[in-house]
N, C-alpha and C. Protein backbone atom coordinates (compact mmCIF):
# COMPACT_ATOMS: atom_id res chain seq x y z
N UNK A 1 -61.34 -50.35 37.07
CA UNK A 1 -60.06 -50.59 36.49
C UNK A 1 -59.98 -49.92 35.12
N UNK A 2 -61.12 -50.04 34.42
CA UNK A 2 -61.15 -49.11 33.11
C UNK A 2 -60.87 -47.60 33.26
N UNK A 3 -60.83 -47.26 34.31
CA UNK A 3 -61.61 -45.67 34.64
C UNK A 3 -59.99 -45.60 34.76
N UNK A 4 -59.01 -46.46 35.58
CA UNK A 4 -57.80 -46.33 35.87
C UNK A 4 -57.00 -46.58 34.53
N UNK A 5 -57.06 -47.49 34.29
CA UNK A 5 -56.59 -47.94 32.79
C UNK A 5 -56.20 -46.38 31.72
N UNK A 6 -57.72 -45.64 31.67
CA UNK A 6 -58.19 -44.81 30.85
C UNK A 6 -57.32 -43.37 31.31
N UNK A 7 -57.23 -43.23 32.71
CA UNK A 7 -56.46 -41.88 33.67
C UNK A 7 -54.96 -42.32 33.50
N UNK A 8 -54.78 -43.36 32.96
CA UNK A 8 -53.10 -43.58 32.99
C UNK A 8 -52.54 -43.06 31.98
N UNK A 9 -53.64 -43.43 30.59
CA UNK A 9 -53.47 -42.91 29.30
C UNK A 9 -53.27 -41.55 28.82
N UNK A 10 -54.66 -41.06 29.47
CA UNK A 10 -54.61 -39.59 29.27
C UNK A 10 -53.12 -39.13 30.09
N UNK A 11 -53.17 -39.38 31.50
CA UNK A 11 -52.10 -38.52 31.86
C UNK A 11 -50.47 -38.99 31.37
N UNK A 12 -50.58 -40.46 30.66
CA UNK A 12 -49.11 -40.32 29.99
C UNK A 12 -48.85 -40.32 28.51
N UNK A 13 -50.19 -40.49 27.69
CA UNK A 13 -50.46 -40.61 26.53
C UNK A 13 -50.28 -39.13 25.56
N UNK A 14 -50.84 -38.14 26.26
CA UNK A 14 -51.34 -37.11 26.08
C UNK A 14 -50.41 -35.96 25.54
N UNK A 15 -49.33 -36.18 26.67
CA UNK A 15 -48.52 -35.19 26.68
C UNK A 15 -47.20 -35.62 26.14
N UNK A 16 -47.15 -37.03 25.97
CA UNK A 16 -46.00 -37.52 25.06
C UNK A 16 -46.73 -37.57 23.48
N UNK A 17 -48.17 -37.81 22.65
CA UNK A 17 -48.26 -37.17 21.85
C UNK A 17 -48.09 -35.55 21.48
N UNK A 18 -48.32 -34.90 22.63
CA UNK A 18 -47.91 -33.43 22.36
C UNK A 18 -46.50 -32.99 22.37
N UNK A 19 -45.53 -33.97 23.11
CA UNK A 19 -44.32 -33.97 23.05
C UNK A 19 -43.72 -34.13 21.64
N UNK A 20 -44.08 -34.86 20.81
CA UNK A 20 -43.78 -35.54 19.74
C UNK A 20 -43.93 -34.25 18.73
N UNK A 21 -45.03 -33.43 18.66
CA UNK A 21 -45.54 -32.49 17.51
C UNK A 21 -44.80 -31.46 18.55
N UNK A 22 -44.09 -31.19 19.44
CA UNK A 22 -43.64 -29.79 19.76
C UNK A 22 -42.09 -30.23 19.13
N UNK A 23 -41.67 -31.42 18.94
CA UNK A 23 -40.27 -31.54 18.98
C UNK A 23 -40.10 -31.28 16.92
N UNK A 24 -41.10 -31.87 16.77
CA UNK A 24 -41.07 -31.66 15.27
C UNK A 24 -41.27 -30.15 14.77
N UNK A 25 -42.01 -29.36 15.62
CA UNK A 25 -42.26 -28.03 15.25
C UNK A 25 -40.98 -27.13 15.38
N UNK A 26 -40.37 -27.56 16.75
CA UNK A 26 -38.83 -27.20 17.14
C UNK A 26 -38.15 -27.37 16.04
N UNK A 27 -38.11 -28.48 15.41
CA UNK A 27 -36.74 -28.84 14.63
C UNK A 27 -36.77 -28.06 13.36
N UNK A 28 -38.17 -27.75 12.72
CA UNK A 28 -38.29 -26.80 11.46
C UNK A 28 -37.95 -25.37 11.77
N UNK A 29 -38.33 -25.04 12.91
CA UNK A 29 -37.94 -23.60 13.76
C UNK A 29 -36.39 -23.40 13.94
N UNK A 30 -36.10 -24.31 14.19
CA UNK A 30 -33.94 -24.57 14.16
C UNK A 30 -33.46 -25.02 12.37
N UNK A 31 -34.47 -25.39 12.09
CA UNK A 31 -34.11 -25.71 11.12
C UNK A 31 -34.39 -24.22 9.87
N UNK A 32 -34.91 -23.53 10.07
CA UNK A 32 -35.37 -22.39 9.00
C UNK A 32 -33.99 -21.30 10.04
N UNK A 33 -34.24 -21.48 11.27
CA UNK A 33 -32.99 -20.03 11.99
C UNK A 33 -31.73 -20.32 11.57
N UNK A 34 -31.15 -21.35 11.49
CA UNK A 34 -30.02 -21.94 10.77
C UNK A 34 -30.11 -21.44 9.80
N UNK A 35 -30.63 -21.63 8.45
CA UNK A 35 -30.74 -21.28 7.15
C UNK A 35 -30.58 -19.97 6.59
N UNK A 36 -31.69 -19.21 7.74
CA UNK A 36 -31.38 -17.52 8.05
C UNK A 36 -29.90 -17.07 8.50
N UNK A 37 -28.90 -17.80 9.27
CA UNK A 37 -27.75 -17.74 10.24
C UNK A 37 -27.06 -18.02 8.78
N UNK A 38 -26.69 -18.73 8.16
CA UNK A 38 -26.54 -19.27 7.12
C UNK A 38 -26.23 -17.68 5.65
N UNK A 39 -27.81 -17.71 5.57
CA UNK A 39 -27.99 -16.23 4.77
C UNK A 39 -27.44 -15.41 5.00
N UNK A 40 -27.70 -14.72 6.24
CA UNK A 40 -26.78 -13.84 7.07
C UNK A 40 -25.37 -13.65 7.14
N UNK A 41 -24.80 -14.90 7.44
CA UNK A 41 -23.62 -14.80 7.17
C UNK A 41 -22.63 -14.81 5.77
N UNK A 42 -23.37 -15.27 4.62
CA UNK A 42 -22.95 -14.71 3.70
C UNK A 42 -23.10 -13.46 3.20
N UNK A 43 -24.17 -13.35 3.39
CA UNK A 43 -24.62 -11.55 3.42
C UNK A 43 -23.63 -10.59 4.07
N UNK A 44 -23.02 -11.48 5.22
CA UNK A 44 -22.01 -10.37 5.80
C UNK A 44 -20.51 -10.41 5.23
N UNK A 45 -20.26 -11.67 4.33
CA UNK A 45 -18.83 -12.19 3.80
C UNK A 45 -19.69 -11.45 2.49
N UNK A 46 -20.42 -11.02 1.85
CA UNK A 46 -20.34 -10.37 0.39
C UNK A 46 -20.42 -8.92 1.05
N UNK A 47 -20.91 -8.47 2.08
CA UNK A 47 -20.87 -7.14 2.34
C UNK A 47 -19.46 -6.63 2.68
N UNK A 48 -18.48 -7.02 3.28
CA UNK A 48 -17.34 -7.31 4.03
C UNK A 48 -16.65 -7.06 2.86
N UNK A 49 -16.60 -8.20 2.00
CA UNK A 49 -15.84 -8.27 0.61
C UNK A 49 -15.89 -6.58 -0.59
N UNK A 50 -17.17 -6.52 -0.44
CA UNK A 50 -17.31 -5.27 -0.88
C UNK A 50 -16.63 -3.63 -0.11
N UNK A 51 -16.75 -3.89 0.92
CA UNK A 51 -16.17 -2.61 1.69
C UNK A 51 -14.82 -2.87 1.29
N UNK A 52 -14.20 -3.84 1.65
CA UNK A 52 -13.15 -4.00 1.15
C UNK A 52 -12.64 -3.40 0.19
N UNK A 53 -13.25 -4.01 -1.15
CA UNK A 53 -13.06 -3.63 -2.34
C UNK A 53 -12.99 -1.91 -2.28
N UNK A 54 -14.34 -1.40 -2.03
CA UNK A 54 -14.69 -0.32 -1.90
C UNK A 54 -12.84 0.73 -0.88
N UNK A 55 -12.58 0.19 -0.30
CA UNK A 55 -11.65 1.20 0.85
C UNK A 55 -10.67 0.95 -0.40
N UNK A 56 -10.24 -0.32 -0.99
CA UNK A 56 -8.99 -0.24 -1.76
C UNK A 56 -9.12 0.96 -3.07
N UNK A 57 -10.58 0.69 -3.59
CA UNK A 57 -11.02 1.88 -4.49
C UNK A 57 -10.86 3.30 -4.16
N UNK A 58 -11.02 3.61 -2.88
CA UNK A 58 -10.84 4.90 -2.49
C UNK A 58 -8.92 5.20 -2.32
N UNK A 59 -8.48 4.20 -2.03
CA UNK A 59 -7.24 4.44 -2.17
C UNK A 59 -6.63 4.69 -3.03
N UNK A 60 -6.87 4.04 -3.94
CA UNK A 60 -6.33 4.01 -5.27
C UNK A 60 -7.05 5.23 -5.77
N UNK A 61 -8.14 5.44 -5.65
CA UNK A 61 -8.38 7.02 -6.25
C UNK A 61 -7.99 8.07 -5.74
N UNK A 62 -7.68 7.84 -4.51
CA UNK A 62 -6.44 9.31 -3.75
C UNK A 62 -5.15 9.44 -4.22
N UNK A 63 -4.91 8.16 -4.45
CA UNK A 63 -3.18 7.93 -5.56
C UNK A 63 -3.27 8.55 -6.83
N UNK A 64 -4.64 8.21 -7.82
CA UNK A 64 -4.57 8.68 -8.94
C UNK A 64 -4.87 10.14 -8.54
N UNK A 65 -5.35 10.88 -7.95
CA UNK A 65 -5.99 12.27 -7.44
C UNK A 65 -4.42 13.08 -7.47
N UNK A 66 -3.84 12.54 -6.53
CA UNK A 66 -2.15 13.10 -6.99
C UNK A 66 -1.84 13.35 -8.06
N UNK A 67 -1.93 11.89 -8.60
CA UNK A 67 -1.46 11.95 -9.97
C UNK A 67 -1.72 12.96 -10.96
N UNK A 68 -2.93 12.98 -10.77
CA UNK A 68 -3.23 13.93 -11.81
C UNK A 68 -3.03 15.74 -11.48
N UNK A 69 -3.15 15.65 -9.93
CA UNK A 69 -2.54 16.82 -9.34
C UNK A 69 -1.68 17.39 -9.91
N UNK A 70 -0.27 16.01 -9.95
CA UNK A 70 1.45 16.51 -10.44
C UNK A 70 1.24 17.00 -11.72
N UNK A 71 0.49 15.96 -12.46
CA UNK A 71 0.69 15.96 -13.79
C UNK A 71 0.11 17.83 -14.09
N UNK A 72 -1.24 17.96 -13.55
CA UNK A 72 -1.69 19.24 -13.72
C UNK A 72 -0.31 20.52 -13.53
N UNK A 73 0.07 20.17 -12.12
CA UNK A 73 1.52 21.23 -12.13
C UNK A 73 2.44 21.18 -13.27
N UNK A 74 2.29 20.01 -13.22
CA UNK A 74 3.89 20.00 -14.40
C UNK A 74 3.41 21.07 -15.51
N UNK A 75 2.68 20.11 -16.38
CA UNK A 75 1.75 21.61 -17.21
C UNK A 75 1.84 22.59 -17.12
N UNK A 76 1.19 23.02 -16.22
CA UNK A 76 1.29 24.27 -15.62
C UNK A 76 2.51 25.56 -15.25
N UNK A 77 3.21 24.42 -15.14
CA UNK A 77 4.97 24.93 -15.03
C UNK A 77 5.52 25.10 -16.30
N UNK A 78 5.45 23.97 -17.45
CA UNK A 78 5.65 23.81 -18.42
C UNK A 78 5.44 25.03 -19.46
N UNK A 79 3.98 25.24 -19.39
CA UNK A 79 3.38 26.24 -19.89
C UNK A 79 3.78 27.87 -19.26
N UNK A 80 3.97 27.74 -18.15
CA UNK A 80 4.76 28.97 -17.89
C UNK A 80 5.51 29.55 -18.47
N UNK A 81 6.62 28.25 -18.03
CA UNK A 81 8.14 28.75 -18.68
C UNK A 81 8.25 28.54 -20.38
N UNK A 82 7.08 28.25 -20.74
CA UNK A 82 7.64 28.43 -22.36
C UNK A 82 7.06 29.55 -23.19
N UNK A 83 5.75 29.93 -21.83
CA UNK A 83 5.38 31.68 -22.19
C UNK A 83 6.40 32.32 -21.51
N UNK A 84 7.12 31.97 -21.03
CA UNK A 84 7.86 32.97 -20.62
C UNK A 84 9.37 32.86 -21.48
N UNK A 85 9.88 32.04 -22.36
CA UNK A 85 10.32 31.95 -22.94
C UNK A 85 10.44 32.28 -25.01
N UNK A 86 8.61 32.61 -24.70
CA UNK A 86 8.67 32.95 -25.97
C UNK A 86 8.16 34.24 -25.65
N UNK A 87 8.21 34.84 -24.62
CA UNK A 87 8.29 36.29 -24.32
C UNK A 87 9.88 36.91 -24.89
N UNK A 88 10.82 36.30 -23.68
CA UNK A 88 12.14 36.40 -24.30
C UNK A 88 12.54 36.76 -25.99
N UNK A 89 12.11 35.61 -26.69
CA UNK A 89 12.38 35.37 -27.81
C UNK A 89 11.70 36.87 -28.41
N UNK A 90 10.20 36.83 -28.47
CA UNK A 90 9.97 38.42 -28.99
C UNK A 90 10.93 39.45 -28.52
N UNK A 91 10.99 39.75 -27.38
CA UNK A 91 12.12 41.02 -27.13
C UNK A 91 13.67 40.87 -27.79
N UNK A 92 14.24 39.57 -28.23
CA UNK A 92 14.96 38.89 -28.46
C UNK A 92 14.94 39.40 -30.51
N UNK A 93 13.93 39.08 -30.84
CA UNK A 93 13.52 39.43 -32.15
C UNK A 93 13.37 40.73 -32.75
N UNK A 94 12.46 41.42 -31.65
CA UNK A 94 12.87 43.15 -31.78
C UNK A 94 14.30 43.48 -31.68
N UNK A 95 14.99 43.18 -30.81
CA UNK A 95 16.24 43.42 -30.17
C UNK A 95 17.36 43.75 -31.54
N UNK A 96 16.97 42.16 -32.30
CA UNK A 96 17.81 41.82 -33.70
C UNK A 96 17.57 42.85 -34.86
N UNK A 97 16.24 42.97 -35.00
CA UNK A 97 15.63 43.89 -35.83
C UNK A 97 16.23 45.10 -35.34
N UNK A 98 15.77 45.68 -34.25
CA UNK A 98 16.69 47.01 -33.82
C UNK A 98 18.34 47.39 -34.29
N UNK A 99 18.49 46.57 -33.94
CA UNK A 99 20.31 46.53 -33.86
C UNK A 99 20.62 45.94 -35.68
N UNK A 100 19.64 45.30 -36.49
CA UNK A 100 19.76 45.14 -37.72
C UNK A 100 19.68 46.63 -38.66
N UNK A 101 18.59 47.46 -38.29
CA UNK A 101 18.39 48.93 -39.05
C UNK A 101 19.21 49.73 -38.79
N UNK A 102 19.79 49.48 -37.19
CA UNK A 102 20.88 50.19 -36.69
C UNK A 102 22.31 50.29 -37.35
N UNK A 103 22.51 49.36 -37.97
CA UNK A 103 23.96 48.89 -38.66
C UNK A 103 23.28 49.31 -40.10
N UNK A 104 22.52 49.17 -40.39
CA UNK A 104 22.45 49.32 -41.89
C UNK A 104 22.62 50.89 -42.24
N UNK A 105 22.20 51.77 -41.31
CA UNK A 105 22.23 53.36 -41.19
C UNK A 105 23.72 53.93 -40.49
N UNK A 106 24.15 52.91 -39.62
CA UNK A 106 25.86 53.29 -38.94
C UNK A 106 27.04 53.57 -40.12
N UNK A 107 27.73 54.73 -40.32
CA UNK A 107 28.64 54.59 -40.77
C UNK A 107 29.82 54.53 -40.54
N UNK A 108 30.32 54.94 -38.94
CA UNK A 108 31.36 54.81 -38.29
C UNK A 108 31.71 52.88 -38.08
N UNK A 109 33.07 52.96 -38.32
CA UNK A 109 32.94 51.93 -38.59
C UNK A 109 33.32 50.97 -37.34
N UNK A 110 33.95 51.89 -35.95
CA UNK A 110 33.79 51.26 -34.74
C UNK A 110 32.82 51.03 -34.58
N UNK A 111 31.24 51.82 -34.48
CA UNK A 111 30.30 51.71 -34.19
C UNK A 111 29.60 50.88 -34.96
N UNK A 112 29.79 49.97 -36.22
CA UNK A 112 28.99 48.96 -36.56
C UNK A 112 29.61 47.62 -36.13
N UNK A 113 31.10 47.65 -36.21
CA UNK A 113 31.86 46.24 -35.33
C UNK A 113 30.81 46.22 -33.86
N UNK A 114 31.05 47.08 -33.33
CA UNK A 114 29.96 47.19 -32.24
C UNK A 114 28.79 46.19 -32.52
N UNK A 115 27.83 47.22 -33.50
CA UNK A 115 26.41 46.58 -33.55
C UNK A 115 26.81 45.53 -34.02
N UNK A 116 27.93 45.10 -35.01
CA UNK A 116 27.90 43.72 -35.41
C UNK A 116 27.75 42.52 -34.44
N UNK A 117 28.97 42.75 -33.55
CA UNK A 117 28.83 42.38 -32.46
C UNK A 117 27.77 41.77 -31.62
N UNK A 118 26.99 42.82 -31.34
CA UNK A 118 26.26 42.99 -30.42
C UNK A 118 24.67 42.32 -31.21
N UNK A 119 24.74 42.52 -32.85
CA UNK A 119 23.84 41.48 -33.36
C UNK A 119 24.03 40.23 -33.25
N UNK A 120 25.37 39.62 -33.37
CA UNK A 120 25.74 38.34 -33.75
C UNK A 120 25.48 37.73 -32.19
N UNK A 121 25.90 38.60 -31.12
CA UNK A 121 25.08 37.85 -29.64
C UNK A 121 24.10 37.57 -30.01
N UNK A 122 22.93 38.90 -30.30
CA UNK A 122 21.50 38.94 -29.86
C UNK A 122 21.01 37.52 -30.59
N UNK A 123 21.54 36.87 -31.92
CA UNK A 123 21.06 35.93 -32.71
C UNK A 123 21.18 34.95 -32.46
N UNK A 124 22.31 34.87 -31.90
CA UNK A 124 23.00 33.42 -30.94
C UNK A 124 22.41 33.44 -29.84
N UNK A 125 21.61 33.82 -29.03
CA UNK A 125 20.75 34.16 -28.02
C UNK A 125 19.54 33.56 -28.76
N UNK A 126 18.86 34.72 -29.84
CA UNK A 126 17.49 34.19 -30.21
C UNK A 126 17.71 33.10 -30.50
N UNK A 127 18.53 32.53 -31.36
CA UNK A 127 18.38 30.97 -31.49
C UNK A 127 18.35 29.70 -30.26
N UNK A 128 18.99 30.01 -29.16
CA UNK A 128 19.22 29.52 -28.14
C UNK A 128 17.69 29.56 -27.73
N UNK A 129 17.02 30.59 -27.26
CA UNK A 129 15.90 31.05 -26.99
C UNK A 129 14.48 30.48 -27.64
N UNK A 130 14.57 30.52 -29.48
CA UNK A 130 14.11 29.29 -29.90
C UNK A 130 14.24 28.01 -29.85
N UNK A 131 14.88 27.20 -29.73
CA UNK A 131 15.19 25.87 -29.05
C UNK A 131 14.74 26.19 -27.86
N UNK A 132 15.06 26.71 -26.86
CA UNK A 132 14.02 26.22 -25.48
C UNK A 132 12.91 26.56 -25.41
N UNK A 133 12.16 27.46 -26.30
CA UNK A 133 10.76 27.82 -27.12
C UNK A 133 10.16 26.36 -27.23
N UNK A 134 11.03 25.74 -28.42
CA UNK A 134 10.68 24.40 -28.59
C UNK A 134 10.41 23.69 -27.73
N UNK A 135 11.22 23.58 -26.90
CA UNK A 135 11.56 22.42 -25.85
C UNK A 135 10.62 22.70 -24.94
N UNK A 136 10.17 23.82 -24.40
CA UNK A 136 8.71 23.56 -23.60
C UNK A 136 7.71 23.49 -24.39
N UNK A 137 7.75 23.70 -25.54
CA UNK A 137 6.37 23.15 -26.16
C UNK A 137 6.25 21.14 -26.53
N UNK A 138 7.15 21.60 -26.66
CA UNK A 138 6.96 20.00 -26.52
C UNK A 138 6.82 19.70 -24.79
N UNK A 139 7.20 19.82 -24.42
CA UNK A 139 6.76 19.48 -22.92
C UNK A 139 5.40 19.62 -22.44
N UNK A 140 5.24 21.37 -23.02
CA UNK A 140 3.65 21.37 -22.51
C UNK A 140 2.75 20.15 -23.35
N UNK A 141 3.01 19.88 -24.77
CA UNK A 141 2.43 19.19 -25.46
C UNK A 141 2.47 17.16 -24.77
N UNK A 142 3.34 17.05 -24.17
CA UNK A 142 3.72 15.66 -23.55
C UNK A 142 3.07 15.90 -21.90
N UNK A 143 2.83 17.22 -21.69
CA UNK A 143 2.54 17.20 -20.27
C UNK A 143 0.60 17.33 -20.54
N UNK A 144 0.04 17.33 -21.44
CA UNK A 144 -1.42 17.32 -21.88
C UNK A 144 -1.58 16.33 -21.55
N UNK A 145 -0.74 15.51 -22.78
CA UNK A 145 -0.89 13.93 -23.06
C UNK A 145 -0.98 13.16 -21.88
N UNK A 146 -0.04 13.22 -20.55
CA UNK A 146 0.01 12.54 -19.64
C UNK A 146 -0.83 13.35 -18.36
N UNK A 147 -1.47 14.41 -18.78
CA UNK A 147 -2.56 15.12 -17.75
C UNK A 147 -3.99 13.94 -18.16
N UNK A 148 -3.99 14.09 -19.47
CA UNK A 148 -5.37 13.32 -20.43
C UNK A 148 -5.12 11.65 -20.00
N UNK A 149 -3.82 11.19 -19.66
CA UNK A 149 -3.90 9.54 -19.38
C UNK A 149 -4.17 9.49 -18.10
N UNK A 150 -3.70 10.50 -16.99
CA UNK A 150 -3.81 10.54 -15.78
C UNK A 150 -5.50 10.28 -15.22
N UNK A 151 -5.94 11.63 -16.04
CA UNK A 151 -7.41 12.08 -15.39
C UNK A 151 -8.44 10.42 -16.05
N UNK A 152 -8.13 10.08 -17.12
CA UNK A 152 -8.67 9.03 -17.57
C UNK A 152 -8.63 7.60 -16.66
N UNK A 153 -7.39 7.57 -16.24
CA UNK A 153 -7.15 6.70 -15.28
C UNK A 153 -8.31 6.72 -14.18
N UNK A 154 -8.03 8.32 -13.27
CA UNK A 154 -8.99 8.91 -12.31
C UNK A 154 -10.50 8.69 -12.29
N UNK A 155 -10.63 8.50 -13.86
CA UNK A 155 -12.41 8.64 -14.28
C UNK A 155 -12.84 7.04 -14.23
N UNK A 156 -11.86 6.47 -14.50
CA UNK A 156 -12.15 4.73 -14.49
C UNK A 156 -12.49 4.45 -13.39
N UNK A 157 -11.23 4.77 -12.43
CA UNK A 157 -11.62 4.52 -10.95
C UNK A 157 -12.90 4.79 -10.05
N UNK A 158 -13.15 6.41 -10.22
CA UNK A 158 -14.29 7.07 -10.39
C UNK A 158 -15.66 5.85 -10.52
N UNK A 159 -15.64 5.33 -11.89
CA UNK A 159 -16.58 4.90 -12.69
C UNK A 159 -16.64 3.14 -11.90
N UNK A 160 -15.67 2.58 -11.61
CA UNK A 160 -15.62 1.63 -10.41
C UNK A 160 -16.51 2.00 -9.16
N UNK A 161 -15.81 2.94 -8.42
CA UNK A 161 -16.65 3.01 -7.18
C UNK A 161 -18.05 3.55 -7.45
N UNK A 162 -18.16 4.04 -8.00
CA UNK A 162 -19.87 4.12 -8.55
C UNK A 162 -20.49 3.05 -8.96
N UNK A 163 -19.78 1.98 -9.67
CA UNK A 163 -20.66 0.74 -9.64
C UNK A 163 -20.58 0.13 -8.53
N UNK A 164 -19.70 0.08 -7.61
CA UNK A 164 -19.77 -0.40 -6.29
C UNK A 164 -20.53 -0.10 -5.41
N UNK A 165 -20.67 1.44 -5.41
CA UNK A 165 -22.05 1.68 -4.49
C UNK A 165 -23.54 1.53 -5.26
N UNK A 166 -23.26 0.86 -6.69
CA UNK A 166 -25.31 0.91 -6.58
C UNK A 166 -25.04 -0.66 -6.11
N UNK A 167 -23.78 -1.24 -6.29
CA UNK A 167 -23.94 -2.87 -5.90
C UNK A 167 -24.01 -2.43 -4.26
N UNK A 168 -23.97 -2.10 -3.76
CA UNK A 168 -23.97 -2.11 -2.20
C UNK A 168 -25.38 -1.31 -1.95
N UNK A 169 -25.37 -0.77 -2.88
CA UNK A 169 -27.62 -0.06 -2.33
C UNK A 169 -28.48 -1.01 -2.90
N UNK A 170 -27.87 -1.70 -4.01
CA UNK A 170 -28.94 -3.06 -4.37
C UNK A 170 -28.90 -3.84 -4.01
N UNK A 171 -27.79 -4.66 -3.10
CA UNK A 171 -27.65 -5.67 -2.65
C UNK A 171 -28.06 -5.26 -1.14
N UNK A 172 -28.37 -4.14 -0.85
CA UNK A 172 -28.74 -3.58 0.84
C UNK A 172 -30.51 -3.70 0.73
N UNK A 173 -31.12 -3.23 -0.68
CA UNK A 173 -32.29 -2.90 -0.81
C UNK A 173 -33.07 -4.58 -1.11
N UNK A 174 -32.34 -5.44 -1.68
CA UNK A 174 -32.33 -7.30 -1.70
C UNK A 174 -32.51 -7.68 -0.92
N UNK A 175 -31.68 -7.58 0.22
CA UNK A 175 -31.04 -8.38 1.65
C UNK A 175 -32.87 -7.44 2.33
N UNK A 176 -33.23 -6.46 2.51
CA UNK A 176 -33.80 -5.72 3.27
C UNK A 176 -35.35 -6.62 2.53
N UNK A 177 -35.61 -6.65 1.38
CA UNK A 177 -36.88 -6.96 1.20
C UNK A 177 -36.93 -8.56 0.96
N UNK A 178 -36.16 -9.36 1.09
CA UNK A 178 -36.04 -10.49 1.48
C UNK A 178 -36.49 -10.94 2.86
N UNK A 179 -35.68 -10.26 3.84
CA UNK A 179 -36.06 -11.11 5.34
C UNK A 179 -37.80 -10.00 5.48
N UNK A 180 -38.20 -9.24 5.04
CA UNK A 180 -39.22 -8.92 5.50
C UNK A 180 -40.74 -9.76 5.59
């Protein structure tokens, strides 16, 4: 009866103590994969969050990229037309001078009503000609200014997504030597 007693034990004793230490080993094993599931998934809501960030950054730096595009044309236009306006004005200046020595040496006196004439345009011209001289320099000078706020803008943005990607290679190079 002992021998039976003793075969009952082992065969129900045995394996419900081993039952007991597999269920506890289980539960730390669910209990640490959870924790990891856990990690993970914030890891993927800060990675997520970042791309995010990151695509709106690239957008916004294709907007400012225009920007500074236009602004570059405008300039560019600006500066044209006010070399090409103070081209005018020199030929404009000779023109006066010409037609000034010209009258001073004319003695016919149709022929200086003429040059008179024909000075008192050329001056009313150069002056016209100076004023829009002006007027693209000031433009080119306002079109710097807003090339220099533009590209500054551009460089900020710039200077954003560059901190965004060492946060996304350090937070990749973290996440990587963590679970190892």
């Amino acid at each position: 009866m002992r021998r039976a007693l003793f075969l009952t034990l082992v065969v129900f004793g045995v394996p419900a103590a081993a039952f007991g230490q597999a269920a506890a080993s289980d539960s730390q094993t669910l209990q640490a994969l959870l924790t990891e599931v856990r990690e993970l998934r914030q890891d993927l809501r800060t990675s997520l969050a970042r791309m995010q960030s990151g695509q709106i950054l690239l957008s916004r730096l294709q907007t400012q990229q225009a920007a500074v595009t236009h602004a570059s044309e405008h300039l560019d236009d600006s500066r044209s037309k006010g070399a090409d306006a103070q081209t005018h004005q020199q030929h404009l200046t000779a023109d006066v001078k010409q037609l000034e020595d010209a009258l001073s040496v004319e003695e016919n006196l149709v022929q200086r009503r003429e040059l008179q004439d024909r000075l008192s345009h050329s001056k009313s011209e150069l002056e016209d000609f100076t004023r829009i001289a002006q007027q693209f320099q000031a433009a080119e000078i306002e079109g710097e200014q807003r090339l220099r706020a533009e590209q500054d803008k551009f460089n900020a943005l710039e200077t954003q997504l560059d901190e965004l990607v060492k946060k996304l290679g350090n937070s990749s190079e973290q996440s990587g030597s963590v679970r190892r």
